[in-house]
N, C-alpha and C. Protein backbone atom coordinates (compact mmCIF):
# COMPACT_ATOMS: atom_id res chain seq x y z
N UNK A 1 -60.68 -55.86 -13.06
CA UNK A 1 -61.93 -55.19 -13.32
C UNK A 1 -62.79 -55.25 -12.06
N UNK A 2 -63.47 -53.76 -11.98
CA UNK A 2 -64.22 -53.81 -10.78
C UNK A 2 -65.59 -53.69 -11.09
N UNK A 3 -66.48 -54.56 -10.57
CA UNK A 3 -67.85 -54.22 -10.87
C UNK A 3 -68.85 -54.66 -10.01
N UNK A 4 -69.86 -54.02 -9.73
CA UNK A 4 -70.59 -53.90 -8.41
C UNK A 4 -72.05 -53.57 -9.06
N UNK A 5 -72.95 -54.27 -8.50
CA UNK A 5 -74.62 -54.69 -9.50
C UNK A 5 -74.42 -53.85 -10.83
N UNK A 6 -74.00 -54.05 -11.39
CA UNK A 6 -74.01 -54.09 -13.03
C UNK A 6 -73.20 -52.83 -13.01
N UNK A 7 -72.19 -51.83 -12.27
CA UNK A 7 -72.20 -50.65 -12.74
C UNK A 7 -70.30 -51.13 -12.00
N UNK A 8 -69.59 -50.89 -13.74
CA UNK A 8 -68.11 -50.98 -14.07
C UNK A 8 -67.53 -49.89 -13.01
N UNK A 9 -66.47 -49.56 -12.18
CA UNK A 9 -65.95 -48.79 -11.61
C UNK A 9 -64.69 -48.40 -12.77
N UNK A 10 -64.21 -46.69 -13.01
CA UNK A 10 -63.28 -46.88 -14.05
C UNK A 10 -62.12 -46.38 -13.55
N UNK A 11 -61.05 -47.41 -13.49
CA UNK A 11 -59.93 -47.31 -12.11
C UNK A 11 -58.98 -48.13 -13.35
N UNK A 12 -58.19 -46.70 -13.37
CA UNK A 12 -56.89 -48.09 -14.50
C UNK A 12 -56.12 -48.81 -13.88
N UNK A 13 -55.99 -49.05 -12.49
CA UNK A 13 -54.97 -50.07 -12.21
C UNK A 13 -55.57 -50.21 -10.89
N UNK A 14 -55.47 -51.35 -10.20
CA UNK A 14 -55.84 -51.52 -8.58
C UNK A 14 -55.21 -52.60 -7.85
N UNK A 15 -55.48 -52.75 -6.73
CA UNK A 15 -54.07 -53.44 -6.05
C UNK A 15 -55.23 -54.89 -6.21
N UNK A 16 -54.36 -55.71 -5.17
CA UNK A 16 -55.49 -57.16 -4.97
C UNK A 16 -56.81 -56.51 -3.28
N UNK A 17 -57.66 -57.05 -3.70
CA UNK A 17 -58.44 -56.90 -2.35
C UNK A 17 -57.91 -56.90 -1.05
N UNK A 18 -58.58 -55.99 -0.36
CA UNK A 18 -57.73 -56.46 1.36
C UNK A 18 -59.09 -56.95 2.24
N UNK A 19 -59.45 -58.02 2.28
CA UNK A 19 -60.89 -57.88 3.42
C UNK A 19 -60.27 -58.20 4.81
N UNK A 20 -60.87 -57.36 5.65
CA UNK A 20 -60.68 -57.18 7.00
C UNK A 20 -61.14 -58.05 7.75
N UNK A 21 -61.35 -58.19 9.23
CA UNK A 21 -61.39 -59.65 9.88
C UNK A 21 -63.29 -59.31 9.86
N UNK A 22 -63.81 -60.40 9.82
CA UNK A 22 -65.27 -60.15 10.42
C UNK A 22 -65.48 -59.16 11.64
N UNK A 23 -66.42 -59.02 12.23
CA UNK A 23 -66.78 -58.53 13.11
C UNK A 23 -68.16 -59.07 13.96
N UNK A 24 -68.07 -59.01 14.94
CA UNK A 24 -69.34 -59.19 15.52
C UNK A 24 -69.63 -58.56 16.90
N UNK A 25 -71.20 -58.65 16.93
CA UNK A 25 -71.94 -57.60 18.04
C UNK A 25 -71.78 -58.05 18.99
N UNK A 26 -71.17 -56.74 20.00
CA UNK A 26 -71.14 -57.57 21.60
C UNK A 26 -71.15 -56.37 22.93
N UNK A 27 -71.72 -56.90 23.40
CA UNK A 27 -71.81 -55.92 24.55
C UNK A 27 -71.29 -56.56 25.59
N UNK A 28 -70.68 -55.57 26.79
CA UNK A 28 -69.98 -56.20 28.08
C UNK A 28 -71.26 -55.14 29.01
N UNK A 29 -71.65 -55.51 29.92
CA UNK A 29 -72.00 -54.98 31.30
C UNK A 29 -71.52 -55.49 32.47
N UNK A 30 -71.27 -54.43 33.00
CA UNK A 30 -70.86 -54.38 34.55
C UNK A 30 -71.79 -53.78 35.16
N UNK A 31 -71.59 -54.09 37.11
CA UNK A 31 -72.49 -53.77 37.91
C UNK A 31 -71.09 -53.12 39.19
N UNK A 32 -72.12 -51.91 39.47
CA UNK A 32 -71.24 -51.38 40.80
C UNK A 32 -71.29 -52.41 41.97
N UNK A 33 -70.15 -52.17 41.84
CA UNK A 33 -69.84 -53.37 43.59
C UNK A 33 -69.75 -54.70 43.43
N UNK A 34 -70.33 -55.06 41.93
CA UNK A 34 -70.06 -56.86 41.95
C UNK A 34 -68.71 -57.03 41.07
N UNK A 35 -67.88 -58.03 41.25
CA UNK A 35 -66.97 -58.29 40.62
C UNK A 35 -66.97 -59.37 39.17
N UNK A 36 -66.38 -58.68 38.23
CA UNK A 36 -66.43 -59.27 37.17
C UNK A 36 -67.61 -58.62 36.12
N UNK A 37 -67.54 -59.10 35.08
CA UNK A 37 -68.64 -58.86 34.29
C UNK A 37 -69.42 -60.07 33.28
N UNK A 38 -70.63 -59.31 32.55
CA UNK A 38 -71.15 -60.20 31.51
C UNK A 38 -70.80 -59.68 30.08
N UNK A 39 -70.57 -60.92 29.33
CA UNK A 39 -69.98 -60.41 27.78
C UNK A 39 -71.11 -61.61 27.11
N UNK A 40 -71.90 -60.46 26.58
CA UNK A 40 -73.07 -61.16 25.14
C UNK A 40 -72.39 -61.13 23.89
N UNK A 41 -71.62 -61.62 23.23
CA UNK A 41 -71.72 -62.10 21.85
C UNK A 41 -72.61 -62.08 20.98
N UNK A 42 -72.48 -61.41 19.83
CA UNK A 42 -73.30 -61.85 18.79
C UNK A 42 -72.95 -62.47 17.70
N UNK A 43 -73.78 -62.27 16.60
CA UNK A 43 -73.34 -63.50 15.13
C UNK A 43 -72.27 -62.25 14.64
N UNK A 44 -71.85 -63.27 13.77
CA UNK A 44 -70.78 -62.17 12.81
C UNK A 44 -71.76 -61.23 11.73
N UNK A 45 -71.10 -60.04 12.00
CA UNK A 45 -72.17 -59.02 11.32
C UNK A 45 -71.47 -58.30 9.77
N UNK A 46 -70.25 -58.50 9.80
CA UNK A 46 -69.67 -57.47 8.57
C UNK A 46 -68.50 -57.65 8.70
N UNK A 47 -67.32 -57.38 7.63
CA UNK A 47 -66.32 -56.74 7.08
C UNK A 47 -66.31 -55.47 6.32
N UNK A 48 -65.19 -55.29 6.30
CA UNK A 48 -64.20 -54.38 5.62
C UNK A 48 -63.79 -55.13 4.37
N UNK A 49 -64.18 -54.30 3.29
CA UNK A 49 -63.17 -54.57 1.82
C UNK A 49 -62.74 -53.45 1.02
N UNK A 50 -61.34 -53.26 0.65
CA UNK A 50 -60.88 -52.06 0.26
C UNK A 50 -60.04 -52.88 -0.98
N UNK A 51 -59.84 -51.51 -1.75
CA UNK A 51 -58.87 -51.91 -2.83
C UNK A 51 -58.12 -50.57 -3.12
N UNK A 52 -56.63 -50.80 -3.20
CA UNK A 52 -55.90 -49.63 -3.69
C UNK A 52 -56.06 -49.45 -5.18
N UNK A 53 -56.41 -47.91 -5.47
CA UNK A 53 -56.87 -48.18 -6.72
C UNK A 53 -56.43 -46.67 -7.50
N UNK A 54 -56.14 -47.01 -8.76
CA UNK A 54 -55.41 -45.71 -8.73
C UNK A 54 -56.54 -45.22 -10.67
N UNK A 55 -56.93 -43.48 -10.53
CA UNK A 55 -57.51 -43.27 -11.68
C UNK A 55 -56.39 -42.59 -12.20
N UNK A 56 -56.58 -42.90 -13.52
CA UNK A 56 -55.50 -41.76 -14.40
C UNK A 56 -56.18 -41.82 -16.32
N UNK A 57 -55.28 -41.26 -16.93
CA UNK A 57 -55.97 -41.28 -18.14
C UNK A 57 -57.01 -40.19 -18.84
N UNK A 58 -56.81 -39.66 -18.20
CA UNK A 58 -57.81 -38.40 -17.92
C UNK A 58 -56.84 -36.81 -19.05
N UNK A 59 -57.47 -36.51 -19.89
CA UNK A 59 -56.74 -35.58 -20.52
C UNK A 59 -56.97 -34.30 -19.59
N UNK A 60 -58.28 -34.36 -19.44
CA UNK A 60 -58.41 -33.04 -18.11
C UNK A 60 -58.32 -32.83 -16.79
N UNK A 61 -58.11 -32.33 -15.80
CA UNK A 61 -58.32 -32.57 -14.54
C UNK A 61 -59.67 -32.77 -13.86
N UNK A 62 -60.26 -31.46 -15.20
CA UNK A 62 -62.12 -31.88 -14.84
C UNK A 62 -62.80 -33.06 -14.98
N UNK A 63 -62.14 -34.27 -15.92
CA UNK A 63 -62.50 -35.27 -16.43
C UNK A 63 -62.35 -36.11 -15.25
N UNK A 64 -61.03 -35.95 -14.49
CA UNK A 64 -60.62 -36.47 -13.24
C UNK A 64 -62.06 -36.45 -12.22
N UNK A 65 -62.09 -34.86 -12.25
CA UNK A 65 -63.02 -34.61 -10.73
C UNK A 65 -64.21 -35.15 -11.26
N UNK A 66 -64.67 -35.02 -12.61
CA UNK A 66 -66.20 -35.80 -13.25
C UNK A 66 -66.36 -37.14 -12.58
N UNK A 67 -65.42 -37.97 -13.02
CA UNK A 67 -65.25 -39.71 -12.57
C UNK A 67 -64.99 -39.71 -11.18
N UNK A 68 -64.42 -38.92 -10.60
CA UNK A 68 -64.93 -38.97 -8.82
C UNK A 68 -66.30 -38.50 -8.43
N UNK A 69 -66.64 -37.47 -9.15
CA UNK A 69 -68.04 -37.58 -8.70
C UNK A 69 -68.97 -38.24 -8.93
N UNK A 70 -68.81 -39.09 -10.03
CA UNK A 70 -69.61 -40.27 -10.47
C UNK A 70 -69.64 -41.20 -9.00
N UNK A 71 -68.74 -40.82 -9.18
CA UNK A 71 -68.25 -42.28 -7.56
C UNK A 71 -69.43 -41.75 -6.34
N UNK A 72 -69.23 -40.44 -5.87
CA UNK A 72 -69.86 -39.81 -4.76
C UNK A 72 -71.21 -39.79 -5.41
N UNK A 73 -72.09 -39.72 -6.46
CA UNK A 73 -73.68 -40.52 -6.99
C UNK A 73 -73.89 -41.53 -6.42
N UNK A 74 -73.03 -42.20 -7.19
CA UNK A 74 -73.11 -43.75 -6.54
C UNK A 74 -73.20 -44.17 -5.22
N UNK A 75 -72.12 -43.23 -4.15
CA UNK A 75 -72.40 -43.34 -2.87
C UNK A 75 -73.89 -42.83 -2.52
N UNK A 76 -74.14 -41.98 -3.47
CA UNK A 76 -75.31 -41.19 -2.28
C UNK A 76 -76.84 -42.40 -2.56
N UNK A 77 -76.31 -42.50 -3.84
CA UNK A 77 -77.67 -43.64 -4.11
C UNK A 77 -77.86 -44.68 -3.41
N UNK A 78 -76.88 -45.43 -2.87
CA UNK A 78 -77.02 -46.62 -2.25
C UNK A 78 -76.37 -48.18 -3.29
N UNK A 79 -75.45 -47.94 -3.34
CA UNK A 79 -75.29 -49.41 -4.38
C UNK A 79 -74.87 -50.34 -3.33
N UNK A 80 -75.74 -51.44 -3.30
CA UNK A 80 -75.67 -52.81 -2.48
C UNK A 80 -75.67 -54.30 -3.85
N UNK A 81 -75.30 -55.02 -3.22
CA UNK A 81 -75.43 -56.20 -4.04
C UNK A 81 -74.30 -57.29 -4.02
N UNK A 82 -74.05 -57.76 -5.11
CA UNK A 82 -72.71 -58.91 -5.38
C UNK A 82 -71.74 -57.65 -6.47
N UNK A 83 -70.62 -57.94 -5.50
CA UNK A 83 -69.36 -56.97 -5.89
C UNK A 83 -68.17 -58.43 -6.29
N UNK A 84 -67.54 -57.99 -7.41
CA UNK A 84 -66.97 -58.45 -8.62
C UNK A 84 -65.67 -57.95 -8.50
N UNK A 85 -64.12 -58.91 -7.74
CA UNK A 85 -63.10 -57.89 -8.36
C UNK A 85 -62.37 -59.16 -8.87
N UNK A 86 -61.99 -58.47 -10.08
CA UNK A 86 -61.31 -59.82 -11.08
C UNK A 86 -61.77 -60.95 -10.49
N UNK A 87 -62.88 -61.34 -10.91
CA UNK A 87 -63.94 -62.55 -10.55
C UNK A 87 -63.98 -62.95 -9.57
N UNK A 88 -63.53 -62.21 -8.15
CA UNK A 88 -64.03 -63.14 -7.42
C UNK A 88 -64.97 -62.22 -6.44
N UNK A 89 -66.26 -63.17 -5.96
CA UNK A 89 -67.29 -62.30 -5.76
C UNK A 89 -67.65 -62.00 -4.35
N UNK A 90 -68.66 -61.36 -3.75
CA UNK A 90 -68.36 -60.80 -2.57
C UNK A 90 -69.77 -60.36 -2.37
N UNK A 91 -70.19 -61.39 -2.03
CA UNK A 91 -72.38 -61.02 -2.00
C UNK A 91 -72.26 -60.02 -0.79
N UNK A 92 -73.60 -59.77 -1.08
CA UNK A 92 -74.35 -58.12 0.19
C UNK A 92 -72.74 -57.33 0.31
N UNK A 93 -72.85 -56.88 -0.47
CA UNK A 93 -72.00 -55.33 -0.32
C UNK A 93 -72.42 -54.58 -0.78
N UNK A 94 -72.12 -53.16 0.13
CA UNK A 94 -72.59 -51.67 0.00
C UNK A 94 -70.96 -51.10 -0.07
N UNK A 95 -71.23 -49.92 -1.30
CA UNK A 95 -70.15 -49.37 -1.38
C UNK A 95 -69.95 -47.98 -0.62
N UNK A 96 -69.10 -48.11 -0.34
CA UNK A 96 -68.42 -46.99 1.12
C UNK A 96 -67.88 -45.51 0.84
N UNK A 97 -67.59 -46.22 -0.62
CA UNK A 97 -66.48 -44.39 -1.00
C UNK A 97 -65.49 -44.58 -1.82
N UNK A 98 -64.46 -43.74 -2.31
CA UNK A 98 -63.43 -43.07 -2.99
C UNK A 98 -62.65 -42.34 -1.93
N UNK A 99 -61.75 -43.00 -1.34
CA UNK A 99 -61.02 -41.54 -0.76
C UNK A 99 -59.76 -42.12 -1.29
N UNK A 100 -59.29 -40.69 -1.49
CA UNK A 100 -57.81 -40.27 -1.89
C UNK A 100 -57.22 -39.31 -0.95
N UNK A 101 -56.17 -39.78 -0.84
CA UNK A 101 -55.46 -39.09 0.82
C UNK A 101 -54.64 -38.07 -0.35
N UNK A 102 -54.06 -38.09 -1.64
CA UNK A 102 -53.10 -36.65 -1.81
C UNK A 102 -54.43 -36.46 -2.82
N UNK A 103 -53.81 -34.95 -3.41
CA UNK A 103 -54.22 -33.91 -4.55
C UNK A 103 -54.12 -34.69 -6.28
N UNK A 104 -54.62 -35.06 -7.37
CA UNK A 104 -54.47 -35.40 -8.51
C UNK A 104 -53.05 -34.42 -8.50
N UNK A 105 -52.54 -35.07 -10.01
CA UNK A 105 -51.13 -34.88 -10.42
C UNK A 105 -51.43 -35.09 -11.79
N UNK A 106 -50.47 -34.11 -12.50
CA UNK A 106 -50.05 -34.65 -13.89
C UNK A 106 -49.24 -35.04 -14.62
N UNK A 107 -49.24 -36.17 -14.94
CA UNK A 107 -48.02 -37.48 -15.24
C UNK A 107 -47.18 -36.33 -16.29
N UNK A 108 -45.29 -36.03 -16.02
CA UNK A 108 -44.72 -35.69 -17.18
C UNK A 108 -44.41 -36.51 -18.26
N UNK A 109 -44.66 -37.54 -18.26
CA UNK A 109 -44.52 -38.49 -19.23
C UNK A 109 -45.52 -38.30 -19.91
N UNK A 110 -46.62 -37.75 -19.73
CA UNK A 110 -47.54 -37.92 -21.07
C UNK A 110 -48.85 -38.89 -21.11
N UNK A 111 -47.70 -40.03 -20.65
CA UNK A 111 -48.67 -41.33 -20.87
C UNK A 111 -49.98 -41.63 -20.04
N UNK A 112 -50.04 -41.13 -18.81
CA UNK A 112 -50.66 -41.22 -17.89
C UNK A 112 -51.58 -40.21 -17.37
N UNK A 113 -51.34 -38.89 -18.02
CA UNK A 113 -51.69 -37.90 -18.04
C UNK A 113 -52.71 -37.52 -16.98
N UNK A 114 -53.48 -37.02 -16.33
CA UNK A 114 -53.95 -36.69 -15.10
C UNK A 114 -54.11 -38.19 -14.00
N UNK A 115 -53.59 -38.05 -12.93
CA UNK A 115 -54.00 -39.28 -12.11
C UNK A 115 -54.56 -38.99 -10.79
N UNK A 116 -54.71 -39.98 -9.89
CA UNK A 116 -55.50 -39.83 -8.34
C UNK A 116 -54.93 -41.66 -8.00
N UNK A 117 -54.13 -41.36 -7.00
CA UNK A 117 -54.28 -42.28 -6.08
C UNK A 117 -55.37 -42.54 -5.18
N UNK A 118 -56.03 -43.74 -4.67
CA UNK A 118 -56.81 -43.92 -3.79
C UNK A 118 -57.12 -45.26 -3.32
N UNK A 119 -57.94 -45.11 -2.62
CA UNK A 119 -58.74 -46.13 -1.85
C UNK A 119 -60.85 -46.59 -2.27
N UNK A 120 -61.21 -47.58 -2.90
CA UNK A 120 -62.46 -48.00 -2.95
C UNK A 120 -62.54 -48.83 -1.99
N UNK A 121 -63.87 -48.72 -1.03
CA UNK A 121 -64.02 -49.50 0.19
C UNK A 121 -65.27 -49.58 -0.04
N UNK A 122 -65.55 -51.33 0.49
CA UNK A 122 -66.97 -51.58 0.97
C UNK A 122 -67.06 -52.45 1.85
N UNK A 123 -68.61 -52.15 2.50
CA UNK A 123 -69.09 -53.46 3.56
C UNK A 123 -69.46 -54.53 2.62
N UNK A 124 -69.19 -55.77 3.83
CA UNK A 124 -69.79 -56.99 3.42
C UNK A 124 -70.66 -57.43 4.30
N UNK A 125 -71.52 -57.70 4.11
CA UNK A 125 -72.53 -58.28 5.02
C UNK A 125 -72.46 -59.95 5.53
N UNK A 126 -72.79 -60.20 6.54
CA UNK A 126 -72.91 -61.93 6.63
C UNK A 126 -74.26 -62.31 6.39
């Protein structure tokens, strides 16, 4: 289960989290003619957190594109906070997106009936 300041993401199946290495601010300057340079460091500023996540269940395809656009609201609004995946938590995150690299499909089995592979990504803040 995915959930991010109070609002459920509805994803029937998803992989385990991937968080990416920290990051931090840094600048290098150089000077013409002197040899070598200066490298400023900063604090650690953010990660990367993604989850493979796949929607399906969907009797319509419109029902499909509805629950992605729910997603792209959500982006445009701004959701920040403590992000929730199968309990384990992940303070100051902003959510990043929905992308799905192919086209929805419709399961011949029945069971599964419209789906979308994808990707949910967010920052983490330090």
């Amino acid at each position: 289960m995915i959930v991010h300041s109070n609002i459920s993401f509805n994803v029937a199946n998803h992989g385990a989290p991937h968080c990416g290495p920290w990051q931090r601010a840094q600048s290098m300057r150089t000077w013409f003619g002197v040899t070598g340079s200066l490298l400023v460091l900063g604090r650690i500023t953010h990660r990367e957190i993604s989850v493979q996540a796949t929607l399906s269940g969907f009797a319509q395809n419109g029902q499909l594109e509805d629950a992605v656009e729910q997603m792209a609201v959500v982006l445009d609004r701004g959701l920040n906070g403590l992000l929730v995946i199968d309990g384990v938590r992940y303070s100051k995150s902003t959510f990043m997106g929905f992308e799905a690299p192919d086209s929805p499909f419709y399961c011949g089995t029945g069971v599964n009936k419209w789906t979308l592979f994808g990707r949910l990504s967010w920052l983490q803040s330090k």
